[in-house]
Protein backbone atom coordinates (compact mmCIF):
# COMPACT_ATOMS: atom_id res chain seq x y z
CA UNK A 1 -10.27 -26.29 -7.57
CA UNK A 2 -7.18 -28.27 -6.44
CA UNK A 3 -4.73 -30.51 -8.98
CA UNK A 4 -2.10 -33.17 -8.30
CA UNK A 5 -0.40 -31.41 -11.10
CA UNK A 6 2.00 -28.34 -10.69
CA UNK A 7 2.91 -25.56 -13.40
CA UNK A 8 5.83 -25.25 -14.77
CA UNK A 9 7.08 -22.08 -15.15
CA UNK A 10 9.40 -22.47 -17.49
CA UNK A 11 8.00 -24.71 -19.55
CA UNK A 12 6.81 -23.81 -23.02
CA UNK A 13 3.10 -23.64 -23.75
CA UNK A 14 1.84 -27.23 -25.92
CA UNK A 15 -0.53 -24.79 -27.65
CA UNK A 16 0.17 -21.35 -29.25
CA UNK A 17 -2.20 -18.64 -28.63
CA UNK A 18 -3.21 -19.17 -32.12
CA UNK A 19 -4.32 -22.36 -31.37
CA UNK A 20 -6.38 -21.70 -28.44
CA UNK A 21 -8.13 -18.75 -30.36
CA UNK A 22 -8.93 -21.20 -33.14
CA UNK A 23 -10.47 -23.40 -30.24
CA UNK A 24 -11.82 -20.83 -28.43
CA UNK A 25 -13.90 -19.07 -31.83
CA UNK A 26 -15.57 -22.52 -32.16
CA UNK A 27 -18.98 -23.22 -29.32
CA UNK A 28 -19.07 -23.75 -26.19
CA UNK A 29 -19.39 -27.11 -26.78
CA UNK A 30 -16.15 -27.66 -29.02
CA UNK A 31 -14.38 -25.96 -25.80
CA UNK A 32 -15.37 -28.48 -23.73
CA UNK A 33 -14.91 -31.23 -25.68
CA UNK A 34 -11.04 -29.99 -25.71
CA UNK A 35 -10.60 -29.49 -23.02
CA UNK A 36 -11.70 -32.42 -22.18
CA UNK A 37 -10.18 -34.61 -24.46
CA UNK A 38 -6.56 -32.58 -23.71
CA UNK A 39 -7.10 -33.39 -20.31
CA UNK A 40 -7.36 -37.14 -20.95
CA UNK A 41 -4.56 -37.43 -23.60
CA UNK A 42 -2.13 -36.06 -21.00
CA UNK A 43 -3.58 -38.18 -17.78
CA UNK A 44 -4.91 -34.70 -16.32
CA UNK A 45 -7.99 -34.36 -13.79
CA UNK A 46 -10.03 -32.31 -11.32
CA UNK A 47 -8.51 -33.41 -8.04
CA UNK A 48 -9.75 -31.90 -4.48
CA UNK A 49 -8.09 -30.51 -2.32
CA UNK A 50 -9.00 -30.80 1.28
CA UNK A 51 -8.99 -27.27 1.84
CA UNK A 52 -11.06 -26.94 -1.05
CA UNK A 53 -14.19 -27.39 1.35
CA UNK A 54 -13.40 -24.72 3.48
CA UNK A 55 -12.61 -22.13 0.67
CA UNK A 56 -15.93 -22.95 -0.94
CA UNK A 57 -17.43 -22.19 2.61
CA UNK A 58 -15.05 -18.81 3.31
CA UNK A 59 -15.81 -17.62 -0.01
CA UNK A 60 -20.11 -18.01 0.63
CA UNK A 61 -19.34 -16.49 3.98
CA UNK A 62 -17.62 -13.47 2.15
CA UNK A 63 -20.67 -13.17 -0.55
CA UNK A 64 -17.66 -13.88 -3.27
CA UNK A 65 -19.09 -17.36 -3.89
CA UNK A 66 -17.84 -18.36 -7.11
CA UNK A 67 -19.24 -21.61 -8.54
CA UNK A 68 -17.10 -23.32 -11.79
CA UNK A 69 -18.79 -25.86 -13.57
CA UNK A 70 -16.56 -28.83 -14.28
CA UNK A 71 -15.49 -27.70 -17.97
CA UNK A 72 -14.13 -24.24 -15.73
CA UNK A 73 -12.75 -26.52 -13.27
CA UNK A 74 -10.67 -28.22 -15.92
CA UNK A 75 -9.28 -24.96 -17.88
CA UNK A 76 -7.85 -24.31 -14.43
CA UNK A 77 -6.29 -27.62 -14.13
CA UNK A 78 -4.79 -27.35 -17.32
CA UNK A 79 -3.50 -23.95 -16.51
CA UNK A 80 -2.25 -25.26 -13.53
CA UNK A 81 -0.35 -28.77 -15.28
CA UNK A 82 1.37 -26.41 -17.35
CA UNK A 83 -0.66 -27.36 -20.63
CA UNK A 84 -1.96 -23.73 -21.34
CA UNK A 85 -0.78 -20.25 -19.91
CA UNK A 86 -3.25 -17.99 -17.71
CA UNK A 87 -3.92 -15.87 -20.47
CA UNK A 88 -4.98 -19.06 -22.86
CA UNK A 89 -7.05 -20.34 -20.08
CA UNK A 90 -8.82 -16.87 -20.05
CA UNK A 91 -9.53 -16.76 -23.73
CA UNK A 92 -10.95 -19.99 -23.81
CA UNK A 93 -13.24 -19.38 -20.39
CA UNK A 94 -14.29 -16.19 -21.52
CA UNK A 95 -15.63 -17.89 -24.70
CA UNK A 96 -16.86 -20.89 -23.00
CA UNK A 97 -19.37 -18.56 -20.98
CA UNK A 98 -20.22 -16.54 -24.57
């Protein structure tokens, strides 16, 4: 889903990958409550997009519908604000869904 934020591609990650594997070996649970609080400490939300709509609806047309429950939602976000790298985001939705 959309964010106000943008990356920055050459910033320098907040959290090593160490980090995020500590965060991500924890449960489910202890993911979300980081990412969640991250997201607050830094001012960082789930914003839509107004094409969001019409992706959702392309991607049912397509039979790649892909539903992200807010926690999901807000990995990306982070991603996205520059806060953790693709592959940190991965690690820690990978083990979010364990």
């Amino acid at each position: 889903m959309g964010t106000g934020a943008t990356a920055g591609a050459s910033r320098r990650p907040l959290f090593s990958d160490q980090e995020i594997y500590n965060i991500a070996n924890g449960s489910p649970h202890d993911i979300a409550d980081w990412a969640k609080s991250t997201a607050h400490q830094r001012g960082i939300e789930v914003r839509r997009l107004p094409n969001d709509k019409f992706m959702k609806a392309v991607s049912r047309l397509s039979d790649g519908v892909v539903d992200l429950d807010p926690v999901e939602e807000l990995l990306i976000t982070l991603g996205r604000a520059g806060i953790i790298t693709s592959f940190q985001r991965g690690i820690l939705q990978i083990h979010y869904l364990r």
